[in-house]
N, C-alpha and C. Protein backbone atom coordinates (compact mmCIF):
# COMPACT_ATOMS: atom_id res chain seq x y z
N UNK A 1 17.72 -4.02 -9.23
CA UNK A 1 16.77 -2.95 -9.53
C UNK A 1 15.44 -3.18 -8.81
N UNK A 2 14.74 -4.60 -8.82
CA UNK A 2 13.60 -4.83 -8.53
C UNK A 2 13.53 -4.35 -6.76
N UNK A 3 14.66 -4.92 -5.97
CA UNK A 3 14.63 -4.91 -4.76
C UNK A 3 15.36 -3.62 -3.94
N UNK A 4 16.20 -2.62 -4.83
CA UNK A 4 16.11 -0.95 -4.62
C UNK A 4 14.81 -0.08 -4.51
N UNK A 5 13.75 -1.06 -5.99
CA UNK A 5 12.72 0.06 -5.96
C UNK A 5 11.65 -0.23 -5.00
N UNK A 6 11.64 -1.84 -4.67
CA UNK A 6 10.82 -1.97 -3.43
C UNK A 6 11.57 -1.58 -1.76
N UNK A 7 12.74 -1.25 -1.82
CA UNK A 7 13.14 -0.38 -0.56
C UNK A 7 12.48 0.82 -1.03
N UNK A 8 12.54 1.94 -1.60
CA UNK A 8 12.57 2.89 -1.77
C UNK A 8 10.80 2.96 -1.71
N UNK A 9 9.24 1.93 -1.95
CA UNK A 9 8.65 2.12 -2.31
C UNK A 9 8.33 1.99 -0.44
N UNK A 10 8.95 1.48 0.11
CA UNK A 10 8.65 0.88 1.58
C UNK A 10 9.12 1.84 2.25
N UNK A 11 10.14 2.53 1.88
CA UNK A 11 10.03 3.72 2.57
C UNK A 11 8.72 4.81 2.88
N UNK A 12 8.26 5.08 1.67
CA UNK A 12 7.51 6.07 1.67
C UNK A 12 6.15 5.41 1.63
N UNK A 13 5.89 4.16 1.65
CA UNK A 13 4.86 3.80 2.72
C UNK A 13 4.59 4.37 4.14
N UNK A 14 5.88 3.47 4.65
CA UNK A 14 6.61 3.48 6.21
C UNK A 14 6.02 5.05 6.32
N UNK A 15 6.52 5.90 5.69
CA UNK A 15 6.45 7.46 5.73
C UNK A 15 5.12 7.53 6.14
N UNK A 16 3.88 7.40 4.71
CA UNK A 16 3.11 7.81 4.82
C UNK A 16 1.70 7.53 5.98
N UNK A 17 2.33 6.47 7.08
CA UNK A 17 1.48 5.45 7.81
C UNK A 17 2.36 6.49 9.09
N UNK A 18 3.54 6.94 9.12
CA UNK A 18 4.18 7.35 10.37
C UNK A 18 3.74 8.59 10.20
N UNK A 19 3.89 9.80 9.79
CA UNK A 19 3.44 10.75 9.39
C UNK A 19 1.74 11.57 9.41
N UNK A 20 1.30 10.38 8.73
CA UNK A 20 -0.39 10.93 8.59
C UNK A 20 -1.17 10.29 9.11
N UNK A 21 -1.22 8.79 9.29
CA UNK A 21 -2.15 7.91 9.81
C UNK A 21 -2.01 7.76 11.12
N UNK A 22 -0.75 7.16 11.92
CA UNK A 22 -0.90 6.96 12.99
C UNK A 22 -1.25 8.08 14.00
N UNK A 23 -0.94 9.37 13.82
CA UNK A 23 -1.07 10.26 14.60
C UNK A 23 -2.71 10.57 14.82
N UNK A 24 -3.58 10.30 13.83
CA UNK A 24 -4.80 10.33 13.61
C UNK A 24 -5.46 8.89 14.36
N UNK A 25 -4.75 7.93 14.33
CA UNK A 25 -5.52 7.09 15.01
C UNK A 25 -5.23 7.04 16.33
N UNK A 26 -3.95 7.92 16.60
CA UNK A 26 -3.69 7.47 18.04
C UNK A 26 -4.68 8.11 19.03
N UNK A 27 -5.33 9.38 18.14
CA UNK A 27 -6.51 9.77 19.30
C UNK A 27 -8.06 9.34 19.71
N UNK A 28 -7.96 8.47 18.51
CA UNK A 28 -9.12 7.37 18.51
C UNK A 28 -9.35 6.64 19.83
N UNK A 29 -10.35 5.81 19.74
CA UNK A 29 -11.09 5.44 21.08
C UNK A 29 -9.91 3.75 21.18
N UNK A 30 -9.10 3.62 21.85
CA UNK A 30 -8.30 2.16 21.58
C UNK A 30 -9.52 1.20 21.60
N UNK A 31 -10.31 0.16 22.09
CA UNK A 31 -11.04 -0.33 21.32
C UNK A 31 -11.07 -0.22 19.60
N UNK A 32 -11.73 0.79 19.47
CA UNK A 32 -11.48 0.38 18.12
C UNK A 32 -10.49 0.46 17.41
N UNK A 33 -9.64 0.94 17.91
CA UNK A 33 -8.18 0.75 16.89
C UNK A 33 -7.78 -0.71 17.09
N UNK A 34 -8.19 -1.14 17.93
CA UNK A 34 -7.14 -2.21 18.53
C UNK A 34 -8.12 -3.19 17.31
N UNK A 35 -9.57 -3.51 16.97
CA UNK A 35 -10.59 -3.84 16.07
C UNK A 35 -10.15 -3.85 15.07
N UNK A 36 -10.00 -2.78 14.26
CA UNK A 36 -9.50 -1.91 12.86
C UNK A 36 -8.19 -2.59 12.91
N UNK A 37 -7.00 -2.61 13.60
CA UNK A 37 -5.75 -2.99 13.57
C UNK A 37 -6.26 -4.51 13.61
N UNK A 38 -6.51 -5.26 14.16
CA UNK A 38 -6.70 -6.58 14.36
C UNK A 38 -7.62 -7.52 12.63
N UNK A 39 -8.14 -6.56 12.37
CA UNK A 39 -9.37 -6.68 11.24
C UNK A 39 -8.46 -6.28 10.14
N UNK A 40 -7.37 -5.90 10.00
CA UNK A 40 -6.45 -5.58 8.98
C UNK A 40 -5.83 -6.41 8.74
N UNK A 41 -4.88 -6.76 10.09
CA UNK A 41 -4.47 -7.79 10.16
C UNK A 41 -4.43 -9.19 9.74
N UNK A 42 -5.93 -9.51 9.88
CA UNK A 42 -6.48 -10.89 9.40
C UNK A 42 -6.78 -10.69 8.22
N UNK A 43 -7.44 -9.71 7.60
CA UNK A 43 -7.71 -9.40 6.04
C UNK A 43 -6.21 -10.07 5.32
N UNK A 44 -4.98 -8.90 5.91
CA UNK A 44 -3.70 -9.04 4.91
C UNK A 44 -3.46 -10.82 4.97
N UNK A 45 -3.33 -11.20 6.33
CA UNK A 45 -2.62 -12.44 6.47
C UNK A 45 -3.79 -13.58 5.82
N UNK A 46 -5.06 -13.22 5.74
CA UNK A 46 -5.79 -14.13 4.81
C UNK A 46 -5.73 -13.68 2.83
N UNK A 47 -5.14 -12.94 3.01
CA UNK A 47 -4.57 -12.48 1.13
C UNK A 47 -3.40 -13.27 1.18
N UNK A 48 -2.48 -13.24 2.05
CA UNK A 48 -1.30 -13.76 1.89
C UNK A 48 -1.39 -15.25 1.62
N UNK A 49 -2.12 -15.75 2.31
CA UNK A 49 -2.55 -17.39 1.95
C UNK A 49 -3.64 -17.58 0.34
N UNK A 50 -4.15 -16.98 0.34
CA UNK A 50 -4.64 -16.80 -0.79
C UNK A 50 -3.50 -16.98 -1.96
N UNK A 51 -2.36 -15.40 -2.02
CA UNK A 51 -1.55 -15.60 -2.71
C UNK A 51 -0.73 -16.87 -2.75
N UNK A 52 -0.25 -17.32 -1.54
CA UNK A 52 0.88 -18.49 -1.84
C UNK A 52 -0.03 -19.25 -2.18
N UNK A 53 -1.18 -19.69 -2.19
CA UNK A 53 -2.09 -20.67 -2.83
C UNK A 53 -2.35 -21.08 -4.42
N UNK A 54 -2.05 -19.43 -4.40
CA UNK A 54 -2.44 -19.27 -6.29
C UNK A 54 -0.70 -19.82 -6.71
N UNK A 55 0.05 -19.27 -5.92
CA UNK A 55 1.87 -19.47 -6.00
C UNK A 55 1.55 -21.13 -6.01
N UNK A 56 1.70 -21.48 -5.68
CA UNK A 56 1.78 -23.28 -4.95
C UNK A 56 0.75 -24.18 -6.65
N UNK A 57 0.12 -23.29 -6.51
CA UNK A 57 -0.97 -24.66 -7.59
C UNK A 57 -0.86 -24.09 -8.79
N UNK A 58 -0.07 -22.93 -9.23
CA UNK A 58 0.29 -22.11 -10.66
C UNK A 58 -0.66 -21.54 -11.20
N UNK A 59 -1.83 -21.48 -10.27
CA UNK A 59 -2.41 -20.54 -11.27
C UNK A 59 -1.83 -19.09 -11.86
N UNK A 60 -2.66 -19.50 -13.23
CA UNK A 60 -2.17 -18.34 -13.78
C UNK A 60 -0.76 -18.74 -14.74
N UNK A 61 -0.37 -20.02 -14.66
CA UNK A 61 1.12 -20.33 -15.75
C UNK A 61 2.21 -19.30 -14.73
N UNK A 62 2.60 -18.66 -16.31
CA UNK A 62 4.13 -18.12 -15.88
C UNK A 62 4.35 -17.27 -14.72
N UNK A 63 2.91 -16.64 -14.76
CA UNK A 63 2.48 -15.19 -13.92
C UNK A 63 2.29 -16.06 -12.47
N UNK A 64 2.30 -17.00 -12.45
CA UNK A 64 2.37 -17.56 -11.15
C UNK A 64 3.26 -16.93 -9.79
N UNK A 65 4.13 -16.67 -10.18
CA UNK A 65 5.41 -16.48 -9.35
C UNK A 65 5.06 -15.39 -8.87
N UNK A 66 4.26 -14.48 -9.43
CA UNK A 66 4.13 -12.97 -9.28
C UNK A 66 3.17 -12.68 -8.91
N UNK A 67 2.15 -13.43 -8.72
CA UNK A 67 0.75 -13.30 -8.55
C UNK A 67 0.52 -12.99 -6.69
N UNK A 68 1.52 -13.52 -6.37
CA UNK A 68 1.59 -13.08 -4.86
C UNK A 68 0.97 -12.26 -4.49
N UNK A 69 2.20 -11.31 -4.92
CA UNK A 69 2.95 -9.37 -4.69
C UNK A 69 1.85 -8.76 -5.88
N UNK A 70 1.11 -9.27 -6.71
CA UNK A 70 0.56 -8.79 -7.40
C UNK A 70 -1.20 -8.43 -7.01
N UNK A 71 -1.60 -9.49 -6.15
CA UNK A 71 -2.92 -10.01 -5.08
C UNK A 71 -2.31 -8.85 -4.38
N UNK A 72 -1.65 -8.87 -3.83
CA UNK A 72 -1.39 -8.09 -2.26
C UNK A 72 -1.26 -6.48 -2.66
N UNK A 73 -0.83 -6.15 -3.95
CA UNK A 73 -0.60 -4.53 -3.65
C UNK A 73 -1.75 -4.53 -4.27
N UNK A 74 -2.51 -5.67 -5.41
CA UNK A 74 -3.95 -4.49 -5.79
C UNK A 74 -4.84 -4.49 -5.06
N UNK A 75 -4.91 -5.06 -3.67
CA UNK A 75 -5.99 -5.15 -2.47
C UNK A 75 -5.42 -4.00 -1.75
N UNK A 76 -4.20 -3.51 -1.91
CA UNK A 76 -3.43 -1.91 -1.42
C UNK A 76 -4.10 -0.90 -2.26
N UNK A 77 -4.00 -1.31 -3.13
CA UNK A 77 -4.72 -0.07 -4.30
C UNK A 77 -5.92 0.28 -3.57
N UNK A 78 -6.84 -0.78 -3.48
CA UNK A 78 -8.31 -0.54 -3.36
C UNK A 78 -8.25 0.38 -1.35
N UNK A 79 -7.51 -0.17 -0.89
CA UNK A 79 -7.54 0.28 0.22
C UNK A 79 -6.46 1.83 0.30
N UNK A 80 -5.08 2.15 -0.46
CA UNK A 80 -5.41 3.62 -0.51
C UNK A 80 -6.15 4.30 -1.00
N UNK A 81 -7.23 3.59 -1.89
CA UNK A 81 -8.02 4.62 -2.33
C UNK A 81 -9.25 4.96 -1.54
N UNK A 82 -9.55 4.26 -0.30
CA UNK A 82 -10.48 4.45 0.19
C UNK A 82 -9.70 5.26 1.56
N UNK A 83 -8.33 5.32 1.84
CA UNK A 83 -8.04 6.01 2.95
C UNK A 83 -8.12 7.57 1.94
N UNK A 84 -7.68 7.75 0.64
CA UNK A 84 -7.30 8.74 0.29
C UNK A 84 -8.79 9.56 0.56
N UNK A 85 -9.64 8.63 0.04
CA UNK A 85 -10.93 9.74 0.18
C UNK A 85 -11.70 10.23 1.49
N UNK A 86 -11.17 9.01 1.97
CA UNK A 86 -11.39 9.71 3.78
C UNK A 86 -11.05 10.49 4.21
N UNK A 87 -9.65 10.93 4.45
CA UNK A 87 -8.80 11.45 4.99
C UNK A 87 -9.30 13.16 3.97
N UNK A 88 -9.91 13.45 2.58
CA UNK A 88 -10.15 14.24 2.33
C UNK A 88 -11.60 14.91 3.00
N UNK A 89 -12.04 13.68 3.22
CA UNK A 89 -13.35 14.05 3.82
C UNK A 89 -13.64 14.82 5.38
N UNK A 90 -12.02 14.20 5.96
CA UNK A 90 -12.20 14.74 7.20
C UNK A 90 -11.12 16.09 7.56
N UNK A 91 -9.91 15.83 6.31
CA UNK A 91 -9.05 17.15 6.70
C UNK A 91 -8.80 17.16 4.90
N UNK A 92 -8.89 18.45 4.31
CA UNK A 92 -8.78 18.41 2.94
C UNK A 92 -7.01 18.65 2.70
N UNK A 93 -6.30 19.14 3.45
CA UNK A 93 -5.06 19.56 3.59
C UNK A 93 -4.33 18.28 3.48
N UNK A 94 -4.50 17.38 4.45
CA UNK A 94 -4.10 16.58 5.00
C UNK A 94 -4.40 15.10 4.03
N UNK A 95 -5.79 15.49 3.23
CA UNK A 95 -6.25 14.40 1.98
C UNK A 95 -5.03 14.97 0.71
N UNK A 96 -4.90 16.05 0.81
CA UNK A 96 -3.32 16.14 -0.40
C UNK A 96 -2.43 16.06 -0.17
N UNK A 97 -1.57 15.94 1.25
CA UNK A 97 -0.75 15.13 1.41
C UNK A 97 -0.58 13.73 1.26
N UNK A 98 -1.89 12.90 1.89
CA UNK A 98 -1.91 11.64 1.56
C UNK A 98 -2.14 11.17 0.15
N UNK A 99 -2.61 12.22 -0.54
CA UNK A 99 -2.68 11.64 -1.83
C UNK A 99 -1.45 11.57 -2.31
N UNK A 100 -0.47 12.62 -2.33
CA UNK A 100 0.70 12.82 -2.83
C UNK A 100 1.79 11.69 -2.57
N UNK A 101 1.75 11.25 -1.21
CA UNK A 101 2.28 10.17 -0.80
C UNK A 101 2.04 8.99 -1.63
N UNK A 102 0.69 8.58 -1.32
CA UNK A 102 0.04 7.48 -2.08
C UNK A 102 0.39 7.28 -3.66
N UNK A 103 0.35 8.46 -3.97
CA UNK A 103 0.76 8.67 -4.91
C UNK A 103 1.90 8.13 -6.40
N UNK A 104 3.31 8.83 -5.07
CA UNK A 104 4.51 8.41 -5.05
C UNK A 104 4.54 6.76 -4.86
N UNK A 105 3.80 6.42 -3.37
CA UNK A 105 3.76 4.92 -3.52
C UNK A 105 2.97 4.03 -4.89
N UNK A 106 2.30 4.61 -5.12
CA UNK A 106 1.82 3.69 -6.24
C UNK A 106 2.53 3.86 -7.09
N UNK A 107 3.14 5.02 -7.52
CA UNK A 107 4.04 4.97 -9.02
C UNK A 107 5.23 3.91 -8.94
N UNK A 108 5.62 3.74 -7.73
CA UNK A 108 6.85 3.09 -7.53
C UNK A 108 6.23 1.13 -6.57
N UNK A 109 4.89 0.73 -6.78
CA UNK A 109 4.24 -0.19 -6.57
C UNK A 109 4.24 -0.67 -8.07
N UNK A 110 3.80 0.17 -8.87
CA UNK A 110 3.66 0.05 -10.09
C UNK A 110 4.67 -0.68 -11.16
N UNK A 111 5.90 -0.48 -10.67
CA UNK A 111 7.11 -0.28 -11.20
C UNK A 111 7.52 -1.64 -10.71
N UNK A 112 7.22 -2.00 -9.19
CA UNK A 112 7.38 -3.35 -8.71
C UNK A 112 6.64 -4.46 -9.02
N UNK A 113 5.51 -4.20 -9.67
CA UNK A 113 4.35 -4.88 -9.81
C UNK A 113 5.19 -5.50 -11.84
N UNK A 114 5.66 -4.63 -12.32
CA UNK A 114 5.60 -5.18 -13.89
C UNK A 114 7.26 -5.33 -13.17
N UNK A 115 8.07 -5.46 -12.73
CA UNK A 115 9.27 -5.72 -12.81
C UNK A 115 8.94 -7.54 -12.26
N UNK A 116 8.36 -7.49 -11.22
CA UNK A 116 7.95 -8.65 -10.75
C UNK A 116 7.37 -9.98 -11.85
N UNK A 117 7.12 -9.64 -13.03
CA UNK A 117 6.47 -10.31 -14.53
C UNK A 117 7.73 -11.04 -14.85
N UNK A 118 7.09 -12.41 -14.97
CA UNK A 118 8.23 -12.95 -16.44
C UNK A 118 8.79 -12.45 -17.28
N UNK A 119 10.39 -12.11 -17.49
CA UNK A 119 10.62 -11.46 -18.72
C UNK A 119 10.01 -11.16 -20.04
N UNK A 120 9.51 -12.62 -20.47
CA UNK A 120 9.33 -12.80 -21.33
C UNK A 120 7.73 -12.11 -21.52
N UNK A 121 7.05 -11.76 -20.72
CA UNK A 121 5.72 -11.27 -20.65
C UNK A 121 5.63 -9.72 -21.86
N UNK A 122 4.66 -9.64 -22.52
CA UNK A 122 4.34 -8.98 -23.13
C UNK A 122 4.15 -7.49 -22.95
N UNK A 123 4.18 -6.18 -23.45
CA UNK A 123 4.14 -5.41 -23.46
C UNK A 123 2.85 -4.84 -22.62
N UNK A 124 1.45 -5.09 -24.14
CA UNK A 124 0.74 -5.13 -23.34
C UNK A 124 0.26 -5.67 -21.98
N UNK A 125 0.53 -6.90 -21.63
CA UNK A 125 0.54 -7.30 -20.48
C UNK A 125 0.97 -6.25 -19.18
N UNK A 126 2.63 -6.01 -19.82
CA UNK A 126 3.13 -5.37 -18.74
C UNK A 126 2.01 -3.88 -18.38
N UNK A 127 1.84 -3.52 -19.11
CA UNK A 127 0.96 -1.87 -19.51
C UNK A 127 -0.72 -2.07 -18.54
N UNK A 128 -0.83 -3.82 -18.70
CA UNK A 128 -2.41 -3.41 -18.24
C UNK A 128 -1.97 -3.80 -16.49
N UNK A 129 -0.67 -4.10 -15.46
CA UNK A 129 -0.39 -3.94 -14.60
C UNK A 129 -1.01 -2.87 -14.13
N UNK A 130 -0.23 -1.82 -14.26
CA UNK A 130 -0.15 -0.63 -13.72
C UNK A 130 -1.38 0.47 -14.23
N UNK A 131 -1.83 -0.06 -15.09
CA UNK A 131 -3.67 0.42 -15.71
C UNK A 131 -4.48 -0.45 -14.80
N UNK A 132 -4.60 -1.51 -14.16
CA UNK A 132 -5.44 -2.15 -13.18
C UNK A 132 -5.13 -1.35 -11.82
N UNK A 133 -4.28 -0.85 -11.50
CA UNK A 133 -3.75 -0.53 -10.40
C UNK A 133 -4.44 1.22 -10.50
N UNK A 134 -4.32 1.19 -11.11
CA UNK A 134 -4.49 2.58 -11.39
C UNK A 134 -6.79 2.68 -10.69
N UNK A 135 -7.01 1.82 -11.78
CA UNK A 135 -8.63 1.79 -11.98
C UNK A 135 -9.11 1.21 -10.50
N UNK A 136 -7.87 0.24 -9.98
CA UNK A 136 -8.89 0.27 -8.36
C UNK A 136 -8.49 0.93 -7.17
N UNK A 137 -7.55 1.80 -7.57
CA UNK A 137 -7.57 2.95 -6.50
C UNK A 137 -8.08 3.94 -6.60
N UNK A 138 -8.74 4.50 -8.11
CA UNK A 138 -10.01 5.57 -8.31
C UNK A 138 -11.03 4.28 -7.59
N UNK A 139 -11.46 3.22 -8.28
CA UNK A 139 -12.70 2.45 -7.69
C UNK A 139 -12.69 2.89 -5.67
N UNK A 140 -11.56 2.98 -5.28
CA UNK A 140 -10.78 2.71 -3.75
C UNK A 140 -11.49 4.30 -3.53
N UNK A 141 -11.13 5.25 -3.92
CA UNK A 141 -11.24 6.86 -3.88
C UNK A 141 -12.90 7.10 -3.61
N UNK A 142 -13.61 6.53 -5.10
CA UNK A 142 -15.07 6.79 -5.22
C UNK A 142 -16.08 6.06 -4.08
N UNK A 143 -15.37 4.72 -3.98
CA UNK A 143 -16.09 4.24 -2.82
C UNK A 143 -15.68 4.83 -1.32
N UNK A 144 -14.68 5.12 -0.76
CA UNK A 144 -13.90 5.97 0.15
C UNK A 144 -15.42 7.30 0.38
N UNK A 145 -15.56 8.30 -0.52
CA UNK A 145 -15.93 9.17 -0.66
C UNK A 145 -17.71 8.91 -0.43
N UNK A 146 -18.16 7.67 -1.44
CA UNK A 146 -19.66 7.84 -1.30
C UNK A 146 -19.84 7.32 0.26
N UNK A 147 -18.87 6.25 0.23
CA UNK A 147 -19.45 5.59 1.45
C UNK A 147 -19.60 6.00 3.38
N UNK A 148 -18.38 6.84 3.27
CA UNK A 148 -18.30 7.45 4.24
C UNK A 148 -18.72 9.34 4.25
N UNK A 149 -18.85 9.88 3.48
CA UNK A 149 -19.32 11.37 3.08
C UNK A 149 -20.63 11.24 4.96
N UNK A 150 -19.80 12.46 5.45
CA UNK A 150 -20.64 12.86 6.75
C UNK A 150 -20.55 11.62 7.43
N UNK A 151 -19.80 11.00 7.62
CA UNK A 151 -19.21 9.99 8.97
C UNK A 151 -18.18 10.11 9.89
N UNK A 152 -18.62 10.11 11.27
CA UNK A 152 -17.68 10.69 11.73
C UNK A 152 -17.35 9.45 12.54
N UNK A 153 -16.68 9.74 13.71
CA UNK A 153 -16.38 8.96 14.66
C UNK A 153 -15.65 7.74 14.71
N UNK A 154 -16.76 6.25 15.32
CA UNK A 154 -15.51 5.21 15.13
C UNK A 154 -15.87 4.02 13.83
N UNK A 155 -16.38 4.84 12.74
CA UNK A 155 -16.26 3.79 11.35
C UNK A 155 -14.98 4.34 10.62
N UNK A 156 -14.80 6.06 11.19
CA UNK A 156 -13.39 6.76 10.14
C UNK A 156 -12.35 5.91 10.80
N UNK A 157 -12.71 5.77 12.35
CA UNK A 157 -11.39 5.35 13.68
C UNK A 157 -11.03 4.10 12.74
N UNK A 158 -12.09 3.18 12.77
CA UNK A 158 -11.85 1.87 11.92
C UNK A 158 -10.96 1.38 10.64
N UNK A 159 -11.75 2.25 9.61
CA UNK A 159 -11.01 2.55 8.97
C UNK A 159 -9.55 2.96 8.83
N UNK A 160 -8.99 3.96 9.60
CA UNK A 160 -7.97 4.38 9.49
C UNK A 160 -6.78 3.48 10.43
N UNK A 161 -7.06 2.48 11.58
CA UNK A 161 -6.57 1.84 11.85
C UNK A 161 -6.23 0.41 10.88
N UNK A 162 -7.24 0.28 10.47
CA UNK A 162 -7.33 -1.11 9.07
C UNK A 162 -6.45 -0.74 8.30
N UNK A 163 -6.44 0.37 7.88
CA UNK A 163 -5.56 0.91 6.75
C UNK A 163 -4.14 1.00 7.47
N UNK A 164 -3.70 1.37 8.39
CA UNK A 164 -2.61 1.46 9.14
C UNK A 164 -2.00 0.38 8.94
N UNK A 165 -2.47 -0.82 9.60
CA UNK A 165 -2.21 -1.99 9.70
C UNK A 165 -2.01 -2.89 8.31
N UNK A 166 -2.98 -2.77 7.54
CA UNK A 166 -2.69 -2.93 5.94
C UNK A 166 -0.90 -2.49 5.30
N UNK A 167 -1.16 -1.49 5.40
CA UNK A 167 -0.08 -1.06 4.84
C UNK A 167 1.52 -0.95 5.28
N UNK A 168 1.27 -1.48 7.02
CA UNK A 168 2.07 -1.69 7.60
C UNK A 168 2.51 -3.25 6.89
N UNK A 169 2.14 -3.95 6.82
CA UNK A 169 1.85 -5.19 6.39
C UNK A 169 2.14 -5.22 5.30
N UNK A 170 1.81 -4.28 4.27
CA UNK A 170 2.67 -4.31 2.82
C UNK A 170 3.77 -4.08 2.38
N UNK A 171 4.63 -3.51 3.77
CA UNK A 171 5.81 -2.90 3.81
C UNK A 171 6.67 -3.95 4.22
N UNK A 172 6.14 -4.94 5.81
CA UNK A 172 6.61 -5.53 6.38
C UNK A 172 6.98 -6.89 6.12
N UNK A 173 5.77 -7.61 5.19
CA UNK A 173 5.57 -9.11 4.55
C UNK A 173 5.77 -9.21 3.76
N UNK A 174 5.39 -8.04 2.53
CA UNK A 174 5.77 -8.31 1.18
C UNK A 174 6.78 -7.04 0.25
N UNK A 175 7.31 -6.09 0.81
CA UNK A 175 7.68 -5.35 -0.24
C UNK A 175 9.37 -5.67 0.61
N UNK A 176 9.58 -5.65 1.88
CA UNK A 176 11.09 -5.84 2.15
C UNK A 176 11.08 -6.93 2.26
N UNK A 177 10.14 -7.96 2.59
CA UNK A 177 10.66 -9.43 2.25
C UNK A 177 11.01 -9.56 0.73
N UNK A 178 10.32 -9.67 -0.21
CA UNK A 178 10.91 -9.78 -1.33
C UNK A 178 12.14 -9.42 -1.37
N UNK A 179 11.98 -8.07 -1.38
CA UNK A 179 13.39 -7.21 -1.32
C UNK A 179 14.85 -7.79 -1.07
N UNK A 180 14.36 -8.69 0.31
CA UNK A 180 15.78 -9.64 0.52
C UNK A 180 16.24 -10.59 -0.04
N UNK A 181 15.56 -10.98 -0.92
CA UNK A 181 15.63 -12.24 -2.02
C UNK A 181 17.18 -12.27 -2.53
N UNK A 182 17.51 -10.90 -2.60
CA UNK A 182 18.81 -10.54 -3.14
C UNK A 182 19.68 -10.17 -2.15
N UNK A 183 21.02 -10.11 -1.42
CA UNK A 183 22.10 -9.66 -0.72
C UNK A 183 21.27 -8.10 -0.56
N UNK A 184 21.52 -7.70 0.66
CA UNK A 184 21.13 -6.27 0.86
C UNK A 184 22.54 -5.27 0.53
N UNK A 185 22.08 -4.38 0.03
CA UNK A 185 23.36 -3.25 -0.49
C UNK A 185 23.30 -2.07 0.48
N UNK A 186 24.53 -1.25 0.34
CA UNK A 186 24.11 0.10 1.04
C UNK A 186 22.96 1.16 0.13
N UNK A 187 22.82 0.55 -1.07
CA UNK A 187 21.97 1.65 -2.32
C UNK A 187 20.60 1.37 -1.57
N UNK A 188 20.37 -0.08 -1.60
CA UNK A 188 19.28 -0.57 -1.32
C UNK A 188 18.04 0.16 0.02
N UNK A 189 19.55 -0.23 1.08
CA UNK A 189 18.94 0.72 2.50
C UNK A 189 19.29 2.43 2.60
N UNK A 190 19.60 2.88 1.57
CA UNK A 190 19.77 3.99 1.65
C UNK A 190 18.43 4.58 1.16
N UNK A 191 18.20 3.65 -0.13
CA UNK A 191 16.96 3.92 -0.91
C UNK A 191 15.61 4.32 0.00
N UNK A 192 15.73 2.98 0.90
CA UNK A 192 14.30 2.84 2.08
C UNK A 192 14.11 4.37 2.89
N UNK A 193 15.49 4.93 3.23
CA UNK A 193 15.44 5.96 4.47
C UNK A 193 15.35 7.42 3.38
N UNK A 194 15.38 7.47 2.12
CA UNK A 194 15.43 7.99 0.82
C UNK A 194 13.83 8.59 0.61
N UNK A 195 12.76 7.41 0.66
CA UNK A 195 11.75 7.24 0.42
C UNK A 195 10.97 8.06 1.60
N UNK A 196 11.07 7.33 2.55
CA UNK A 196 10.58 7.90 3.84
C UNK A 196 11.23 9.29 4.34
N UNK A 197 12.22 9.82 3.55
CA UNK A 197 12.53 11.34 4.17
C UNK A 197 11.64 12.08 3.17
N UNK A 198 11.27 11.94 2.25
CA UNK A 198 10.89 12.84 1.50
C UNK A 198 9.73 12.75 1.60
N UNK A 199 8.84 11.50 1.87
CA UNK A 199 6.93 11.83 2.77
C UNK A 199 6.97 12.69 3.75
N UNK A 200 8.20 12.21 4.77
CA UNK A 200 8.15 13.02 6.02
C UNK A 200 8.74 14.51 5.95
N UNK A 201 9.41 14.93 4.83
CA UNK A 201 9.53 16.52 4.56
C UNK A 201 8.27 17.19 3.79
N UNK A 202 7.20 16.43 3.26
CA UNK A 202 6.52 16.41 2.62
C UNK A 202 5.36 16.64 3.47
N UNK A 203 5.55 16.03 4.66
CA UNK A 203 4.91 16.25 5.84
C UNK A 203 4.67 17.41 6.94
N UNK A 204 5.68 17.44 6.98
CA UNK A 204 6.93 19.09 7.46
C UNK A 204 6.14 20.38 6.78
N UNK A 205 6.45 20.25 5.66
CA UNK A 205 5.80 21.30 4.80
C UNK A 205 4.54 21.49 4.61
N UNK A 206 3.88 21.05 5.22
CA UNK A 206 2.39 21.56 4.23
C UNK A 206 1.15 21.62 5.57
C-alpha cells in the first residue's frame, strides 16, 4: 500500500513539474535557471543529509525511521506553497491548475507521510502529520504571495527553477526510492503513469 501510494503520488508530481513548471522556466534567461536548478539542488541534497542524520543517531525514538521522508516532504510543503502563490501571481489560470495538482499531491504525500509512522504510533500523532503539512503549505502560499506580489523577471525565473528541481528531487530520491523497498508490481507502475495522466489531462483541459 505504502509504495502504490508513493508511485501514484510521484506521478502527479512528475505531472505537475512536466506540465506547468518546466515550460515556464524554459523561457527564462538559462543563467538563472541553471542558479535556481543548481540552488535546489543543494538545498534538497543538504535536507537529505540532515534527514539520514536524524535516521542514523534516532532522533526522535520510534519516529526515527520516518523522519527522513517526513523532513523532506514538509520542506515540499513549504516550497509548493510558495510556487502555488507565484504561479497565481503571474498567471491566475494556470495558479488553479497548480493548485489542483499540488493539491492532489499533498493529499496523497499526506497519506505517505502517516503510513510511513510506526504502527504502533498514536492517532493523534498520526492526525497532527497531515495538520503540519497542511499549516506549512498555507505558511508556503502566504509567504509565496507577500513576498513576491509585483515581481517580475529573474527572482519568479529563480524561483520556479528551485522549485522544479525540488520537486524533481522529491520524486526522484525519496518518493520512488522508498517505493522500491518492496518488489515492484504492475499496480505499482501502473499507479505512477495513473497519477501523471490525470495532471496532464488536467492540463489539457483548462
Amino acid at each position: 500500500m505504502e509504495s502504490n501510494v508513493q508511485h501514484f503520488a510521484a506521478g502527479v508530481v512528475f505531472a505537475a513539474v512536466a506540465a506547468e513548471l518546466l515550460p515556464d522556466v524554459h523561457t527564462r534567461a538559462p543563467v538563472v535557471v541553471v542558479v535556481g536548478f543548481a540552488i535546489g539542488v543543494a538545498a534538497m541534497l543538504g535536507i537529505h543529509r540532515l534527514s539520514k542524520y536524524v535516521e542514523k543517531r534516532g532522533i526522535g525514538g520510534k519516529m526515527a525511521g520516518a523522519a527522513g521522508l517526513l523532513i523532506t516532504v514538509s520542506i515540499d510543503m513549504l516550497i509548493d506553497g510558495v510556487l502555488i502563490g507565484v504561479t497565481f501571481l503571474a498567471e491566475a489560470a494556470t495558479g488553479v491548475l497548480i493548485a489542483v495538482a499540488l493539491a492532489i499531491e499533498v493529499l496523497f504525500l499526506g497519506v505517505t507521510g502517516v503510513i510511513a509512522l510506526p504502527e504502533e504510533t498514536s492517532t493523534p500523532k498520526k492526525l497532527a502529520v497531515p495538520a503540519g503539512f497542511g499549516i506549512l503549505l498555507l505558511s508556503g502560499v502566504t509567504a509565496g504571495v507577500l513576498v513576491f506580489d509585483g515581481v517580475t523577471g529573474a527572482p519568479i525565473a529563480l524561483v520556479l527553477a528551485f522549485g522544479s528541481a525540488a520537486l524533481l528531487y522529491l520524486v526522484t530520491e525519496e518518493l520512488l526510492v522508498k517505493a522500491q523497498k518492496v518488489p515492484e508490481t504492475p499496480t505499482s507502475t501502473t499507479l505512477f503513469f495513473v497519477g501523471f495522466l490525470l495532471i496532464f489531462l488536467l492540463d489539457m483541459f483548462h
